[in-house]
N, C-alpha and C. Protein backbone atom coordinates (compact mmCIF):
# COMPACT_ATOMS: atom_id res chain seq x y z
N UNK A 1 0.85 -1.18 0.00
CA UNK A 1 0.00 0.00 0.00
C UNK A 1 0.89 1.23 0.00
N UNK A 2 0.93 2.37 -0.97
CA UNK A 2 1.10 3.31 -0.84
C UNK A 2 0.77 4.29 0.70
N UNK A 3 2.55 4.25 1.20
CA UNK A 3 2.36 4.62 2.30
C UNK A 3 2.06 6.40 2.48
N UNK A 4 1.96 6.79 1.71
CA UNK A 4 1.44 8.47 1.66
C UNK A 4 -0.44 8.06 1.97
N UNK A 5 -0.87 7.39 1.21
CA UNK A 5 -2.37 7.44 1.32
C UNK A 5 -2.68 6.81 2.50
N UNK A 6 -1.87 5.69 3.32
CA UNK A 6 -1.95 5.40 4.68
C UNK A 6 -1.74 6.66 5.59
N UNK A 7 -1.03 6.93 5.35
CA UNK A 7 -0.73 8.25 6.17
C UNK A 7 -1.82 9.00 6.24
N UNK A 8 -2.05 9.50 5.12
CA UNK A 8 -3.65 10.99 4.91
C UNK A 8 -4.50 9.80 5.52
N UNK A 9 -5.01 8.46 5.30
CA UNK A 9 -6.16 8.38 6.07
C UNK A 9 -6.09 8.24 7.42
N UNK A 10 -5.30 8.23 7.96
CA UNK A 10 -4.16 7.95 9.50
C UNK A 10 -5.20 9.45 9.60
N UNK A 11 -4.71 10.65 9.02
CA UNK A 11 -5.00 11.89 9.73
C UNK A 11 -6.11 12.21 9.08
N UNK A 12 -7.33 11.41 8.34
CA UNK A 12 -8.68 12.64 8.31
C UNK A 12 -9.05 11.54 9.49
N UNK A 13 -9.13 10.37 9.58
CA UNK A 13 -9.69 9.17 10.71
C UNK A 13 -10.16 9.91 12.07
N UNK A 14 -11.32 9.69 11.93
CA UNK A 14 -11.71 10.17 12.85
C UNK A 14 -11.10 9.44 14.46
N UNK A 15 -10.95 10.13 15.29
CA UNK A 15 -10.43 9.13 16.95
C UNK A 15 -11.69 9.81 17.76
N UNK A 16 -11.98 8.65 18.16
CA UNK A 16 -13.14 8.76 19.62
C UNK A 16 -12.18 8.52 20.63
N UNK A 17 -12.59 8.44 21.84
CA UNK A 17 -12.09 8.62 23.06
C UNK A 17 -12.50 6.61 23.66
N UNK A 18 -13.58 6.09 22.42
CA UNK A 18 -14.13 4.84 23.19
C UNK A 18 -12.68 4.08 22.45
N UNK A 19 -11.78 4.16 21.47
CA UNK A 19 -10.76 3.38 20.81
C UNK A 19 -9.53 3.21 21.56
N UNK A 20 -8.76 2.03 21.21
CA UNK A 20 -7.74 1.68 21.89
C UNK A 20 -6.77 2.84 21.58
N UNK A 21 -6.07 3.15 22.65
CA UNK A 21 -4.65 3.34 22.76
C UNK A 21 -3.82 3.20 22.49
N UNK A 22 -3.41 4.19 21.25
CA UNK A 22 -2.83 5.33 21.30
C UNK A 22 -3.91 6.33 20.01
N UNK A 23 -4.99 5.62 19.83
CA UNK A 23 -6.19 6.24 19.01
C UNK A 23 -7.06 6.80 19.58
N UNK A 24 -7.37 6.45 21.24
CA UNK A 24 -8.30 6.72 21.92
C UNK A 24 -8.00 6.90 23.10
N UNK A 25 -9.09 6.69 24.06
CA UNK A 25 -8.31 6.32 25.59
C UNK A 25 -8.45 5.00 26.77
N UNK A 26 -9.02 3.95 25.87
CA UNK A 26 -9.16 2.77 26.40
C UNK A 26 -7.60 1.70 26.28
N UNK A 27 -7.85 1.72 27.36
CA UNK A 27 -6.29 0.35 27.45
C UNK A 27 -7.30 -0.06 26.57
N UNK A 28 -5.88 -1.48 26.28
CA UNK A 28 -5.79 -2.74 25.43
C UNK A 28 -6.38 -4.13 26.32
N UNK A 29 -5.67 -3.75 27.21
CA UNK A 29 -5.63 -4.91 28.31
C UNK A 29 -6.19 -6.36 27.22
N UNK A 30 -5.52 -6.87 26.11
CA UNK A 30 -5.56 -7.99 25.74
C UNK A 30 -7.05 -8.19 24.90
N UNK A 31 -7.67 -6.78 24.98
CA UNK A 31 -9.64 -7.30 23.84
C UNK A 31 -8.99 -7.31 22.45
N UNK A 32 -9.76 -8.05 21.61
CA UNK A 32 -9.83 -7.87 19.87
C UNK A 32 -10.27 -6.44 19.76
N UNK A 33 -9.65 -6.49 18.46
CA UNK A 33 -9.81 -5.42 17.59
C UNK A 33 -10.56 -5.96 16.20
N UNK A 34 -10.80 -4.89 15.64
CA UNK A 34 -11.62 -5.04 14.45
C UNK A 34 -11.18 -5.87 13.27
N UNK A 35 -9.48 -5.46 13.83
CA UNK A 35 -8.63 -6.44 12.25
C UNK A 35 -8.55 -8.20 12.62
N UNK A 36 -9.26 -8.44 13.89
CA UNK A 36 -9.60 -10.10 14.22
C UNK A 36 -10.87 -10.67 13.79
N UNK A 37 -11.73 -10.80 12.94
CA UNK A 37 -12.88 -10.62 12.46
C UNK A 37 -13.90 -10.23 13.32
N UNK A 38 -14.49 -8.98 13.52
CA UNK A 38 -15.36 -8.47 14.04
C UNK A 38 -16.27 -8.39 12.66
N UNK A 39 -17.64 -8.96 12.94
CA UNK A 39 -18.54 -8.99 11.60
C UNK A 39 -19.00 -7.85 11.38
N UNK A 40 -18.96 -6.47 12.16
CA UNK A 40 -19.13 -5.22 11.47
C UNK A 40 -18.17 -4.70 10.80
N UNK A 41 -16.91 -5.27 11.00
CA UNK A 41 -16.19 -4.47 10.08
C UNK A 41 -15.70 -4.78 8.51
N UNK A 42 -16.10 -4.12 7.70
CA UNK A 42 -16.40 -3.69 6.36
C UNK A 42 -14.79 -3.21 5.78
N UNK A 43 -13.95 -4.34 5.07
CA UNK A 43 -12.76 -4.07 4.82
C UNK A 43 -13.01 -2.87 3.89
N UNK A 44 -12.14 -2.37 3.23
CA UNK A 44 -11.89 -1.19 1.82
C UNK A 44 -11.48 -2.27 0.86
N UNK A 45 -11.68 -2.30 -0.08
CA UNK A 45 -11.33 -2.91 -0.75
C UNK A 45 -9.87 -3.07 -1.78
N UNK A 46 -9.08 -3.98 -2.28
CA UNK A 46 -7.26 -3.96 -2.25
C UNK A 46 -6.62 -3.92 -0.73
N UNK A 47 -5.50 -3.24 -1.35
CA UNK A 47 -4.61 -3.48 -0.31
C UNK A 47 -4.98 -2.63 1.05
N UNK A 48 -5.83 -1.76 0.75
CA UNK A 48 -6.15 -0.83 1.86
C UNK A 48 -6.97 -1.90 2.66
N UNK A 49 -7.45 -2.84 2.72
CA UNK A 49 -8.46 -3.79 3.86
C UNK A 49 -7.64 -4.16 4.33
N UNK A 50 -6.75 -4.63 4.31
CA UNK A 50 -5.41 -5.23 5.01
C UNK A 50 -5.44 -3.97 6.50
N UNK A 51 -5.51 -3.10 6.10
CA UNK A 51 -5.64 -2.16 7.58
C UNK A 51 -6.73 -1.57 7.49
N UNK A 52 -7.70 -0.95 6.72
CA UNK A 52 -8.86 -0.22 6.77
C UNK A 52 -10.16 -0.37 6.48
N UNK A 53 -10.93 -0.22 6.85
CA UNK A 53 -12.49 -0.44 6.51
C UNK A 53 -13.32 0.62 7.17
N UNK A 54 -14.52 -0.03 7.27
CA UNK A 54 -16.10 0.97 7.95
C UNK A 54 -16.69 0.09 8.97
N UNK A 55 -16.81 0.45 10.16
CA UNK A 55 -17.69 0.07 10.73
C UNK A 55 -19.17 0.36 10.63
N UNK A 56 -19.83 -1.15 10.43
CA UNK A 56 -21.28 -1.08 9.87
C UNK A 56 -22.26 -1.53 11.29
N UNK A 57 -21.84 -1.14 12.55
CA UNK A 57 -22.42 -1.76 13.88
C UNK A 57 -23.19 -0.60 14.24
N UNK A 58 -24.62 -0.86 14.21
CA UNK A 58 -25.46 1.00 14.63
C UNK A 58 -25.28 1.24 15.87
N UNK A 59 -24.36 0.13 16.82
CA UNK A 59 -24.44 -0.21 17.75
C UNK A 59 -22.83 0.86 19.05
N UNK A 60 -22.26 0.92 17.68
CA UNK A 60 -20.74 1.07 18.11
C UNK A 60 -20.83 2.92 17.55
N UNK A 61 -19.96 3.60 18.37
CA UNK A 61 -19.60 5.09 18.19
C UNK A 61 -18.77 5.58 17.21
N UNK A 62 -18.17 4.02 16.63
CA UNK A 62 -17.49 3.86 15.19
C UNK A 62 -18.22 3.86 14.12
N UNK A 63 -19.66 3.67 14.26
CA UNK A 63 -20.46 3.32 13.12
C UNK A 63 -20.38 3.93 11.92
N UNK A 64 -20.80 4.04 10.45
CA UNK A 64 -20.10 4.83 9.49
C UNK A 64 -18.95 5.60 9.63
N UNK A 65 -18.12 5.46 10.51
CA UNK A 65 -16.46 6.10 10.22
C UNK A 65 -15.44 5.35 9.73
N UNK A 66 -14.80 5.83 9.09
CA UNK A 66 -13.37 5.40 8.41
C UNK A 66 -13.01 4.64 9.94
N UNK A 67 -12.04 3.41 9.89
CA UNK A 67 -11.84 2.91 10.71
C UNK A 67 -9.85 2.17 10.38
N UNK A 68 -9.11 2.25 11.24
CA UNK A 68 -8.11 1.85 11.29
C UNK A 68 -8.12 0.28 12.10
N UNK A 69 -7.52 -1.04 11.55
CA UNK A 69 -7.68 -2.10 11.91
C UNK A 69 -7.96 -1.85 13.11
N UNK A 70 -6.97 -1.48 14.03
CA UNK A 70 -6.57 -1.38 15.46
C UNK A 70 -7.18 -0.73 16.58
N UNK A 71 -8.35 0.00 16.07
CA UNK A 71 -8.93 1.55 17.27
C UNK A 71 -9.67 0.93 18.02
N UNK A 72 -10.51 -0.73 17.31
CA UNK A 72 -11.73 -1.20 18.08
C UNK A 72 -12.67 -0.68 18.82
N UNK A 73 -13.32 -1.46 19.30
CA UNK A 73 -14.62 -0.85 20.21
C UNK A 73 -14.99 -1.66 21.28
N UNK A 74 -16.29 -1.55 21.86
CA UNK A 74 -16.65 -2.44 23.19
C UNK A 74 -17.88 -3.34 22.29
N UNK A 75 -18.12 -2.79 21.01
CA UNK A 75 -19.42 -3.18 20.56
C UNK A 75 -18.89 -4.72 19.44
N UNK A 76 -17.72 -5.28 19.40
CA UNK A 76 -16.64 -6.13 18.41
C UNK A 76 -17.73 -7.46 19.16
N UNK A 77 -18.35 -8.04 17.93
CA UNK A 77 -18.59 -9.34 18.11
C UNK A 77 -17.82 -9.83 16.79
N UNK A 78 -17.49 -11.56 17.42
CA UNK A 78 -16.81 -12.10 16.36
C UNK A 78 -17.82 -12.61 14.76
N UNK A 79 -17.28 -12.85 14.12
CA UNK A 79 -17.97 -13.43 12.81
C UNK A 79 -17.64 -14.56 12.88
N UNK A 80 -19.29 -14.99 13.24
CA UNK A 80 -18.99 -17.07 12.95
C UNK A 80 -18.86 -17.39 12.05
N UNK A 81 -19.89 -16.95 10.77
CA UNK A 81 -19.44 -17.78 9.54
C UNK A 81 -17.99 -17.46 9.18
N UNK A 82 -17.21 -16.83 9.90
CA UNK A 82 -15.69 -16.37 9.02
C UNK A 82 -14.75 -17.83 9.68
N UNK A 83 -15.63 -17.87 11.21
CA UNK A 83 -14.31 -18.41 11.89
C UNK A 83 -14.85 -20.54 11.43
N UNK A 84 -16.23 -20.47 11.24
CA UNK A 84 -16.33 -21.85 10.92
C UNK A 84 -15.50 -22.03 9.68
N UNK A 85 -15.56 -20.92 8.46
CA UNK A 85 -15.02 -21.26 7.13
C UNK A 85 -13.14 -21.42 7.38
N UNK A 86 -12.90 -21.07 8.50
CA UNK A 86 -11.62 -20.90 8.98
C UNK A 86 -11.16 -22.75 9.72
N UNK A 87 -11.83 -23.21 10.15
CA UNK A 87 -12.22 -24.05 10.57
C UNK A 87 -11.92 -25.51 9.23
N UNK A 88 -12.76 -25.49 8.38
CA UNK A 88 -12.71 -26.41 7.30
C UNK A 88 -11.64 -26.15 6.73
């Protein structure tokens, strides 16, 4: 990935205060993040999904924002059908 366009979306990305640390102000203390399959999160498509997508959770304070793998939320449920197809 063109690391200039990582960068600019690094800085329009919106940061809440509910995202991990050093994006927000929630420790880590060991929860998933969005880039572990959380089924709201909505890769970009190419090389940019590898780190970026949308959160699609009406549930989460991330919801329609640009999202960086790593910022997560409290609202991250896993995706079963990802992890059964992971499975076979």
């Amino acid at each position: 990935m063109d690391k200039s366009l990582h960068e600019h979306l690094h800085s329009i990305c919106r940061r809440l205060p509910s995202d991990f640390q050093p994006y927000g102000e929630r420790e880590r203390n060991g929860g998933p993040d969005c880039s572990v399959g959380c089924k709201h999160f909505l890769q970009l498509p190419g090389d940019l999904g590898m780190d970026w997508g949308v959160c699609l959770n009406p549930a989460s304070p991330r919801a329609g924002l640009l999202t960086f793998e790593h910022q997560g939320c409290k609202q991250f449920e896993y995706d079963e059908d990802e992890s059964e197809m992971d499975e076979e």
